[in-house]
C-alpha atoms as a PDB file:
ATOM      1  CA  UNK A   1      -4.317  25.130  -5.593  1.00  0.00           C
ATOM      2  CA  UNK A   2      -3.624  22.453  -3.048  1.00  0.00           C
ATOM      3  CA  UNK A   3      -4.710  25.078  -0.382  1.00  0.00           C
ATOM      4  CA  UNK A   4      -7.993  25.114  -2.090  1.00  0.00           C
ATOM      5  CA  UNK A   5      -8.699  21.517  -3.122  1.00  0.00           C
ATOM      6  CA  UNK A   6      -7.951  20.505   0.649  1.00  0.00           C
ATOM      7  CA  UNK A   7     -10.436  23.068   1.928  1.00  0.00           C
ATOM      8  CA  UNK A   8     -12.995  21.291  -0.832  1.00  0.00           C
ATOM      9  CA  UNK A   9     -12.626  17.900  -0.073  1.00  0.00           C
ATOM     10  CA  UNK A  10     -12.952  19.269   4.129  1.00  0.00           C
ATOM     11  CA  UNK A  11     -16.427  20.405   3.182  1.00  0.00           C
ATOM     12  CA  UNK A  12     -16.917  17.677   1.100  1.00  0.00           C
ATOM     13  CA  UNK A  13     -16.382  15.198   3.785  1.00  0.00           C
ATOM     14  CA  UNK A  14     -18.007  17.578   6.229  1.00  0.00           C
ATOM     15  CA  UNK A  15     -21.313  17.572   3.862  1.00  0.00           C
ATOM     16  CA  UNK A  16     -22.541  20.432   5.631  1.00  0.00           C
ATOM     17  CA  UNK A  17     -21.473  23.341   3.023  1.00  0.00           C
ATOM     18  CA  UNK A  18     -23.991  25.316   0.811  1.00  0.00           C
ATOM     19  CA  UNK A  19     -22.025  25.268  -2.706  1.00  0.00           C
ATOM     20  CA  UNK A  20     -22.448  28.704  -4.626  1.00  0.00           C
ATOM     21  CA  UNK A  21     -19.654  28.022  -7.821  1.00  0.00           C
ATOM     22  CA  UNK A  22     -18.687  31.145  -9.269  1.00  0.00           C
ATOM     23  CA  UNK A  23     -16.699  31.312 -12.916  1.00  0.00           C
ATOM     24  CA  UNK A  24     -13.674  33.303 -14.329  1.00  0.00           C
ATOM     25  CA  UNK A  25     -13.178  33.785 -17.273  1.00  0.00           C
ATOM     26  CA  UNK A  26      -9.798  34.392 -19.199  1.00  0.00           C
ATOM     27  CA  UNK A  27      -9.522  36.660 -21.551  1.00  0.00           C
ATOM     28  CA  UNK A  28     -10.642  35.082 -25.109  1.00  0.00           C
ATOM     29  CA  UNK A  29     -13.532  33.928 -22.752  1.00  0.00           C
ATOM     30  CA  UNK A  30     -15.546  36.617 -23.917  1.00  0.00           C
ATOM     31  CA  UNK A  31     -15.156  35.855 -27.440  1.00  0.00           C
ATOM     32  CA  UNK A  32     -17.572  32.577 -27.044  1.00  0.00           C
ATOM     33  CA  UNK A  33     -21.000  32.713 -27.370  1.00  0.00           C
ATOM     34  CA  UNK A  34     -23.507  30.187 -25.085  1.00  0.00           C
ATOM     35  CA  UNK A  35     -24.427  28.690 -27.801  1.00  0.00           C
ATOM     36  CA  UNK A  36     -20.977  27.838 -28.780  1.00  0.00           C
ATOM     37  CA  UNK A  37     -20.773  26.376 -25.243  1.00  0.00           C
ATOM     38  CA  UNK A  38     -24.353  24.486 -25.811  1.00  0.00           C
ATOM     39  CA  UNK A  39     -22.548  23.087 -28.667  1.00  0.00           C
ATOM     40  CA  UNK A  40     -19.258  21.727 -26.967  1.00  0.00           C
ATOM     41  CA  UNK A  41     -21.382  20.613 -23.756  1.00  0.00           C
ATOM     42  CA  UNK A  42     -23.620  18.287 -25.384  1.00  0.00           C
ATOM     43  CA  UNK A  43     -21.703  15.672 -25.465  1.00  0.00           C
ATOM     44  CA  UNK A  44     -21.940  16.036 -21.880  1.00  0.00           C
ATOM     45  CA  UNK A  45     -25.494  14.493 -21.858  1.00  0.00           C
ATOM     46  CA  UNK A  46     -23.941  10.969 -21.695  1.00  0.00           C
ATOM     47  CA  UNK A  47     -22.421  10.915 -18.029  1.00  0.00           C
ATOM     48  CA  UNK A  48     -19.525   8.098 -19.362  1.00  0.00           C
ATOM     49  CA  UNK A  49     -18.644  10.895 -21.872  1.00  0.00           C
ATOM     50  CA  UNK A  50     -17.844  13.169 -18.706  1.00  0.00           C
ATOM     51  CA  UNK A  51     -16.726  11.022 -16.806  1.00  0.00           C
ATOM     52  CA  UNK A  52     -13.975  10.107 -20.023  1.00  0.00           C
ATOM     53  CA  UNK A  53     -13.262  13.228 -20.425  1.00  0.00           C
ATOM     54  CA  UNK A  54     -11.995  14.197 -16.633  1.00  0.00           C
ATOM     55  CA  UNK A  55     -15.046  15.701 -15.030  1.00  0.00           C
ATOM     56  CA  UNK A  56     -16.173  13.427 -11.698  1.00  0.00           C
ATOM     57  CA  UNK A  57     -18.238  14.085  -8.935  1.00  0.00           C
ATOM     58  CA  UNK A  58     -17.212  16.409  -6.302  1.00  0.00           C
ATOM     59  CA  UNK A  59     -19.262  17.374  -3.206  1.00  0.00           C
ATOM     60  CA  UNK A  60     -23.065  16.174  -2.691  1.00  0.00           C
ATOM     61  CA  UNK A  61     -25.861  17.778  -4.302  1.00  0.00           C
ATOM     62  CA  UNK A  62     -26.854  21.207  -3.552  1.00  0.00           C
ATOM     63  CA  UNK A  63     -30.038  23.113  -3.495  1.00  0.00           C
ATOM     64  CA  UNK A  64     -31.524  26.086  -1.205  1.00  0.00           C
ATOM     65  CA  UNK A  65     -35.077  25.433   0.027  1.00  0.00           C
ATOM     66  CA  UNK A  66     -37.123  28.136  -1.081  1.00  0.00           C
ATOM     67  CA  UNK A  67     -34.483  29.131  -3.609  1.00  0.00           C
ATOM     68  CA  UNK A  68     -34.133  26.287  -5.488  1.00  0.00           C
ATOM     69  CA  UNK A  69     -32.310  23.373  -6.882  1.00  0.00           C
ATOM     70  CA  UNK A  70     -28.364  23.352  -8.141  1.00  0.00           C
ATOM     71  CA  UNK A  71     -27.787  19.744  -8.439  1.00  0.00           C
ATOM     72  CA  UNK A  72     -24.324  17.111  -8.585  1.00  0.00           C
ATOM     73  CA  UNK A  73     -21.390  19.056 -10.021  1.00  0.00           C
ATOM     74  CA  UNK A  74     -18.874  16.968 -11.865  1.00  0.00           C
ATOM     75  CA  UNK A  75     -15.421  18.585 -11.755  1.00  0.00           C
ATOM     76  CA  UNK A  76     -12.594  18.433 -13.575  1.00  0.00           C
ATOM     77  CA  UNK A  77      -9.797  19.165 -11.149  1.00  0.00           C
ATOM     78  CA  UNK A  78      -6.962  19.767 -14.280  1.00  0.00           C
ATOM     79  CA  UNK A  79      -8.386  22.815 -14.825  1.00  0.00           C
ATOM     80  CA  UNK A  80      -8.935  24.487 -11.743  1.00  0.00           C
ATOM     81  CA  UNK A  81      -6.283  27.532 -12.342  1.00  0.00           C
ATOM     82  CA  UNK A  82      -6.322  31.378 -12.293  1.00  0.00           C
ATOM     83  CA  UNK A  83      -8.126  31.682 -15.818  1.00  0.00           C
ATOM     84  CA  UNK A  84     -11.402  30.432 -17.463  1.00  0.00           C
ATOM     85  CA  UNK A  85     -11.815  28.896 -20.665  1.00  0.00           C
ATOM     86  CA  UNK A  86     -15.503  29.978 -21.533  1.00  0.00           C
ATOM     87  CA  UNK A  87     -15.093  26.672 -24.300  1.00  0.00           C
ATOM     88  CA  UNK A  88     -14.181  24.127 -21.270  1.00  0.00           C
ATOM     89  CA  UNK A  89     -16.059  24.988 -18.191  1.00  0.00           C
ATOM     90  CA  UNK A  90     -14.410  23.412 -15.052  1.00  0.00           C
ATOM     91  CA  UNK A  91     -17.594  21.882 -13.754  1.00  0.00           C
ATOM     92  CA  UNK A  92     -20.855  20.643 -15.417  1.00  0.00           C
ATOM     93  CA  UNK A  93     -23.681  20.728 -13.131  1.00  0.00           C
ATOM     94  CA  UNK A  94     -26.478  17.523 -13.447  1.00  0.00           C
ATOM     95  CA  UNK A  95     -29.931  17.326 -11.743  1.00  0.00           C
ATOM     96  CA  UNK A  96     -30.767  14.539  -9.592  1.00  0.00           C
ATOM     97  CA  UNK A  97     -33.680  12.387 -10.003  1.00  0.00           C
ATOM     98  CA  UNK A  98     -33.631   8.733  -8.801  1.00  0.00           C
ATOM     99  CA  UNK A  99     -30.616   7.682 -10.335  1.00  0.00           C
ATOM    100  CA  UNK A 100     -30.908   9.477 -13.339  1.00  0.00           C
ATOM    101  CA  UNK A 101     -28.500  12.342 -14.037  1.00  0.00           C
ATOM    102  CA  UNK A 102     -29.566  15.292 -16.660  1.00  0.00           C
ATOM    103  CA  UNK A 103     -27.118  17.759 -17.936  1.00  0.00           C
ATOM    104  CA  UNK A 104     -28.900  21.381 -16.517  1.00  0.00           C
ATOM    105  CA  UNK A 105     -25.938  23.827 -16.316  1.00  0.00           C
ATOM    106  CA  UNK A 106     -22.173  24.693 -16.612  1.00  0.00           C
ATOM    107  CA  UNK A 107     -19.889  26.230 -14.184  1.00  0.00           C
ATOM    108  CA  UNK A 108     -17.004  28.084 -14.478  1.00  0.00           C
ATOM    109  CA  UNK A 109     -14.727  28.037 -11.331  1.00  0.00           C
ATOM    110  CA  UNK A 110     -11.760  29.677 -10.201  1.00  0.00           C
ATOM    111  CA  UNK A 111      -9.698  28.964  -6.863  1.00  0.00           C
ATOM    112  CA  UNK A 112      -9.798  32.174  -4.763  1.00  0.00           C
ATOM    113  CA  UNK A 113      -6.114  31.396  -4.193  1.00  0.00           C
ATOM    114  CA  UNK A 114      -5.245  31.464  -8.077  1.00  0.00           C
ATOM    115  CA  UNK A 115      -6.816  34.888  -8.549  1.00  0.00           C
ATOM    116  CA  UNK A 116      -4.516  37.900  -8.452  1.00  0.00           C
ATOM    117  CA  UNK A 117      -6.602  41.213  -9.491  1.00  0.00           C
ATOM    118  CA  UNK A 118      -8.524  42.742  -7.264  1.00  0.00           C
ATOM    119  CA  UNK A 119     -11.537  42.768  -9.024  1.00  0.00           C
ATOM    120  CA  UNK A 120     -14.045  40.024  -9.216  1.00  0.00           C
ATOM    121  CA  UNK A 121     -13.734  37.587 -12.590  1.00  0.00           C
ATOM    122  CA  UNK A 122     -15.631  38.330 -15.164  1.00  0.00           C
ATOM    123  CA  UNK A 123     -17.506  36.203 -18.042  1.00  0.00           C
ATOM    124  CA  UNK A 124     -20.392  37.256 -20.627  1.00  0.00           C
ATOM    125  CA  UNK A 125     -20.604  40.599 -18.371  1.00  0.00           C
ATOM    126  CA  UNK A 126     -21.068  38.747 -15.531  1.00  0.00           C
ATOM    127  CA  UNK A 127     -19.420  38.753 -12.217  1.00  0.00           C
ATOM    128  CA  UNK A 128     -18.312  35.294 -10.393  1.00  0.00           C
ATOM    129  CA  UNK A 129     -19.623  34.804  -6.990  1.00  0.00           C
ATOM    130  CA  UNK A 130     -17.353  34.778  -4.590  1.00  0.00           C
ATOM    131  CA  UNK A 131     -17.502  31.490  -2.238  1.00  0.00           C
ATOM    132  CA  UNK A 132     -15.207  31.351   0.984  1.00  0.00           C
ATOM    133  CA  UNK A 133     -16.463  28.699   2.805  1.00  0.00           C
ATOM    134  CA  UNK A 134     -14.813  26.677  -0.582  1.00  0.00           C
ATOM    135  CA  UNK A 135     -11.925  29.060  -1.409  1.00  0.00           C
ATOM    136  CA  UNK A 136     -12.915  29.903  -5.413  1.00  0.00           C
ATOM    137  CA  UNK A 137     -15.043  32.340  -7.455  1.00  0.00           C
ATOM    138  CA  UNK A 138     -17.965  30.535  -9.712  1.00  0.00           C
ATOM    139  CA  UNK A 139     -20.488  31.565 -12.096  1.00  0.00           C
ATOM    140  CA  UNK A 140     -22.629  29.327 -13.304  1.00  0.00           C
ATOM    141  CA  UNK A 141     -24.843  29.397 -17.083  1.00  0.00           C
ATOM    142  CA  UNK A 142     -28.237  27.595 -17.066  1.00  0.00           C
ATOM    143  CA  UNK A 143     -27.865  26.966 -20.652  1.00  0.00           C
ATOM    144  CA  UNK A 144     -29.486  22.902 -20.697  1.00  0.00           C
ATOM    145  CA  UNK A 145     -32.672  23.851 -18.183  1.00  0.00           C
ATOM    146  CA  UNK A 146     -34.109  27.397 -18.693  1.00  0.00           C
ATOM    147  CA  UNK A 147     -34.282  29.250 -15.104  1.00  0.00           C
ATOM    148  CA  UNK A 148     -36.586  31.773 -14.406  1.00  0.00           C
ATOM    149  CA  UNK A 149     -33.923  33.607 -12.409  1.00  0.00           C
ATOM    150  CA  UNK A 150     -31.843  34.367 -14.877  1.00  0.00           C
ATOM    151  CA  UNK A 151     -29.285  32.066 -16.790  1.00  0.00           C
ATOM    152  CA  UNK A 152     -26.815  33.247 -14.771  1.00  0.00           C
ATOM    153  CA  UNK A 153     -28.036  32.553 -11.107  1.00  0.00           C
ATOM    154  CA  UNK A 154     -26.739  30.655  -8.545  1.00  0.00           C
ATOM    155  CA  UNK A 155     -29.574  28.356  -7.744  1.00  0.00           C
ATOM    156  CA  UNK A 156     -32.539  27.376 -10.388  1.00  0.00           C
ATOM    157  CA  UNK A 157     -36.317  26.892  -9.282  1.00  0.00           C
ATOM    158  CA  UNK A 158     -36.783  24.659 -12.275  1.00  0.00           C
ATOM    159  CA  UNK A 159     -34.436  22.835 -10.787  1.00  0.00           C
ATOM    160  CA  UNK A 160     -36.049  20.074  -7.919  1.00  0.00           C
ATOM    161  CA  UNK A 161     -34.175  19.268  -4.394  1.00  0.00           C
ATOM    162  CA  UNK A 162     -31.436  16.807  -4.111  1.00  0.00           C
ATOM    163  CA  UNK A 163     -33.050  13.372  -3.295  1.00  0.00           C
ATOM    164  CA  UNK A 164     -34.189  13.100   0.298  1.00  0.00           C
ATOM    165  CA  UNK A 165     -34.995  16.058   0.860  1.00  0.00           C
END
């Protein structure tokens, strides 16, 4: 994991990465249901709750021009392993406006280094993207802001471009 989280913070500090998170899920991650996950995240819309709870900001914003808007991911770097909790995503994903922050997605990450099968994660059916420039596999669900690309996309449309843009 170090191998990864070094590479992170490098692109962090580098601020020139486009961040695609993909998610991994581990086993009983199939068993819960979004809206379980709706349920357990919405605590999440109070930033200090986050923040409480282990999940900080890591790397700028991100969006796409053209594609669309991703927004300030909050991490929490304890559990950044080889397995996915679909109950406890490792990253919750906020959109940017002003200095407001609103709770839009989760994301469930795992460090490319921490995989071992051969195959791409899996959670809910879907694959994880895999992300090199950043070492992991992410997948993120849209489940706070509806996106017309799927809830399952990368980017979101709905979603506007990081301030200063």
């Amino acid at each position: 994991m170090r191998k990864w989280l070094t590479r992170l913070w490098a692109v962090a500090a580098a601020g020139t990465a486009v961040l695609t998170i993909l998610v991994v899920p581990g086993a009983a991650a199939g068993q819960a249901d979004l809206n379980s996950v709706r349920d357990f995240t919405s605590k999440y819309h109070d930033i200090d709750k986050a923040k409480s709870d282990g999940y900080h900001a890591l790397l700028p914003c991100f969006d796409l021009p053209g594609v669309g808007g991703m927004g300030q991911h909050y991490v929490n770097l304890s559990l950044l392993d080889g397995s996915v909790d679909a109950m406890q995503p490792e990253a919750l994903v906020y959109e940017v406006d002003s200095n407001k922050l609103t709770l839009v997605a989760v994301e469930y990450i795992i460090p490319i280094d921490a995989w071992t099968s051969s195959q791409a994660p899996t959670l809910y059916g879907k694959q994880f993207t895999r992300i090199d420039s950043l070492g992991l596999w992410a997948l993120h669900a849209w489940i706070w802001k509806p996106n017309p690309d799927g809830i399952f996309a990368n980017y979101n449309p709905s979603v506007p471009m990081c301030p200063g843009r």
